[in-house]
C-alpha atoms as a PDB file:
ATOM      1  CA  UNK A   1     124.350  85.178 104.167  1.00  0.00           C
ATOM      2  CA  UNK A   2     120.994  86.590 105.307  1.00  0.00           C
ATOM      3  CA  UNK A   3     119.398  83.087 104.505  1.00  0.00           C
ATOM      4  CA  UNK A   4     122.622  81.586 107.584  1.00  0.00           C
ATOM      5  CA  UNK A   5     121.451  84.760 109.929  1.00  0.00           C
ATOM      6  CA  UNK A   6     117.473  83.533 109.290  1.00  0.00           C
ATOM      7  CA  UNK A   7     118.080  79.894 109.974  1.00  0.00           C
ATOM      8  CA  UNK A   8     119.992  80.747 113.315  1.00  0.00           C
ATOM      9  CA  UNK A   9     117.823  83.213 114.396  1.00  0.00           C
ATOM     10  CA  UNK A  10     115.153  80.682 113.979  1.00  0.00           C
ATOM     11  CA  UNK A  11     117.299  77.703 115.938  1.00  0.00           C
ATOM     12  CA  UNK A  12     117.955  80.396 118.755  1.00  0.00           C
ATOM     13  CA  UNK A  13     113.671  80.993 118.960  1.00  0.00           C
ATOM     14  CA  UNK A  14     113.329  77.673 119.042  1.00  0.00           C
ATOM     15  CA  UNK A  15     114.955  77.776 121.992  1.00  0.00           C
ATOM     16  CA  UNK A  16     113.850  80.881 123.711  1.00  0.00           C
ATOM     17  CA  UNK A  17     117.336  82.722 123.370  1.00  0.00           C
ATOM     18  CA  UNK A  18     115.299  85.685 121.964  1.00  0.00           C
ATOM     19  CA  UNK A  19     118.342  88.267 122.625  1.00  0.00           C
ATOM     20  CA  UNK A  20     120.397  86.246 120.388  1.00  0.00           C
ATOM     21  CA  UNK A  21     117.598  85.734 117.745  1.00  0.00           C
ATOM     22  CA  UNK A  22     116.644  89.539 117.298  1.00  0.00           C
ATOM     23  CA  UNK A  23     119.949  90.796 116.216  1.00  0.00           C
ATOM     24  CA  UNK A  24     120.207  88.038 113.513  1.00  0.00           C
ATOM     25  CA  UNK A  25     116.678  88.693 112.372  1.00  0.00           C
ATOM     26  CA  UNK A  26     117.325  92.167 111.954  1.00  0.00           C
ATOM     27  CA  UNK A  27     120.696  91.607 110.166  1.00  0.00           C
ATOM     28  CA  UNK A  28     118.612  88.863 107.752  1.00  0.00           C
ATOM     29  CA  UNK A  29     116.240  91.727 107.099  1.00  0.00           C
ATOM     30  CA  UNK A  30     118.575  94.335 106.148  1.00  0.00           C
ATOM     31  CA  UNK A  31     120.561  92.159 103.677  1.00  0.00           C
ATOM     32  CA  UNK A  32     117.558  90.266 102.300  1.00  0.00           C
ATOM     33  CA  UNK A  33     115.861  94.978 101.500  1.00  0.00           C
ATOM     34  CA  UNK A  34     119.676  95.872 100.667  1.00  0.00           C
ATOM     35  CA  UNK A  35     120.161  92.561  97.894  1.00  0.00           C
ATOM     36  CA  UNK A  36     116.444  92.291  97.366  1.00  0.00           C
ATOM     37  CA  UNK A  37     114.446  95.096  97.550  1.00  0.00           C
ATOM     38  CA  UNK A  38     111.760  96.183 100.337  1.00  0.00           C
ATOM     39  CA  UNK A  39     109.225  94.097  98.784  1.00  0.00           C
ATOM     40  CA  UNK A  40     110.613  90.606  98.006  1.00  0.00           C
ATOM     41  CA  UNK A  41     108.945  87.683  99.315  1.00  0.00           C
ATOM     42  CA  UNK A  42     111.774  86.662 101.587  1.00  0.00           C
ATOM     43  CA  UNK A  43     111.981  90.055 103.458  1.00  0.00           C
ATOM     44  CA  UNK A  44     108.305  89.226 104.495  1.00  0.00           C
ATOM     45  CA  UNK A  45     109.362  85.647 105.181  1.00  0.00           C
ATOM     46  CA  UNK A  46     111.708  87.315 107.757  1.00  0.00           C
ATOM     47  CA  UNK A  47     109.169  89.407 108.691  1.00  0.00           C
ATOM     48  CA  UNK A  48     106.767  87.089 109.876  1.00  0.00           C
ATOM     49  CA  UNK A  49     109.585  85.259 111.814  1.00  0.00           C
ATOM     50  CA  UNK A  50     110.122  88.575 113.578  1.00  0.00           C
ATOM     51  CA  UNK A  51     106.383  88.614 114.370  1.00  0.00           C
ATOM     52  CA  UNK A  52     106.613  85.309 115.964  1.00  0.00           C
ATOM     53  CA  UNK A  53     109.722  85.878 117.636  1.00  0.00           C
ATOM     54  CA  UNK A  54     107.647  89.388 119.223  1.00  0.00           C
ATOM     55  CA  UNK A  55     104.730  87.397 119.747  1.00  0.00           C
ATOM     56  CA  UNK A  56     106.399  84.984 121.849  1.00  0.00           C
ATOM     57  CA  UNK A  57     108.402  87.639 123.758  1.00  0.00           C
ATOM     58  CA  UNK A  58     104.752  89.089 124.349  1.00  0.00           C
ATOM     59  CA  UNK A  59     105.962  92.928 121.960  1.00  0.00           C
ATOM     60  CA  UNK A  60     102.427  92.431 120.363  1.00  0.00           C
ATOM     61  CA  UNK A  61     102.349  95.961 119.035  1.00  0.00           C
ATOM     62  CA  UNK A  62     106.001  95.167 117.040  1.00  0.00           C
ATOM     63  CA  UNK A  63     104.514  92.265 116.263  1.00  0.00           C
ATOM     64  CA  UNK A  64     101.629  93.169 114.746  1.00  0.00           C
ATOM     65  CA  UNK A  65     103.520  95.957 113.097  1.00  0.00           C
ATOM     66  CA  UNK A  66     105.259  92.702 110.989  1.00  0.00           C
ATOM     67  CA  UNK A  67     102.504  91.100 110.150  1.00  0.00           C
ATOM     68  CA  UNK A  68     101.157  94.299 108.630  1.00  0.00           C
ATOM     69  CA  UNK A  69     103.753  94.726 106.450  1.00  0.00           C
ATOM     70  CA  UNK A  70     104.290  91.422 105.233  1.00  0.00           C
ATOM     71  CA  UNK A  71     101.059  91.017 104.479  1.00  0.00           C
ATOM     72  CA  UNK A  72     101.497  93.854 102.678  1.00  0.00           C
ATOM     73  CA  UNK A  73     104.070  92.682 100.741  1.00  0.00           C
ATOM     74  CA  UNK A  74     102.528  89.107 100.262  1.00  0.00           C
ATOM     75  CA  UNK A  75      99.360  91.266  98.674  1.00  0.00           C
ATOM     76  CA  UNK A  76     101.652  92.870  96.129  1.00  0.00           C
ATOM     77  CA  UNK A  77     103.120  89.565  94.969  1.00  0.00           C
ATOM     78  CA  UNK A  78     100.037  88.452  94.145  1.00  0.00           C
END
C-alpha cells in the first residue's frame, strides 16, 4: 500500500498538485516506519521525495530537514 500512496504522490508532484501529494507522502512514510522500521531504505526513498516535493513548494527548511535524515539513513545502510 505505501509503495500505491508513493507512486501517486509522485504523479500528483509531477503535476504541481502539492496539497494532494503531501498527505500521500506522509501516509507512504508512516506505513513504510510502521512495516519497516525507521531506518529502511525505502522510508528514506520517501524521504527524499518529500524533500523534493518541499523544495519545489519553496519549505527549504522541511526540506532540508529530509535530506538530513535520509542521508542519515542511507549512511547506516552502508
Amino acid at each position: 500500500m505505501a509503495t500505491v500512496l508513493n507512486n501517486l504522490a509522485e504523479f500528483y508532484r509531477a503535476q504541481g498538485k502539492y496539497a494532494e501529494a503531501e498527505p500521500l507522502y506522509t501516509r507512504a512514510l508512516a506505513n513504510y516506519e510502521k512495516a519497516l522500521g525507521p531506518n529502511h531504505p525505502m522510508v528514506a526513498t520517501i524521504l527524499e521525495n518529500m524533500e523534493v516535493l518541499y523544495r519545489e513548494m519553496g519549505r527549504d527548511t522541511e526540506a532540508m530537514a529530509m535530506a538530513s535524515r535520509a542521508a542519515a539513513i542511507r549512511a547506516i545502510v552502508r
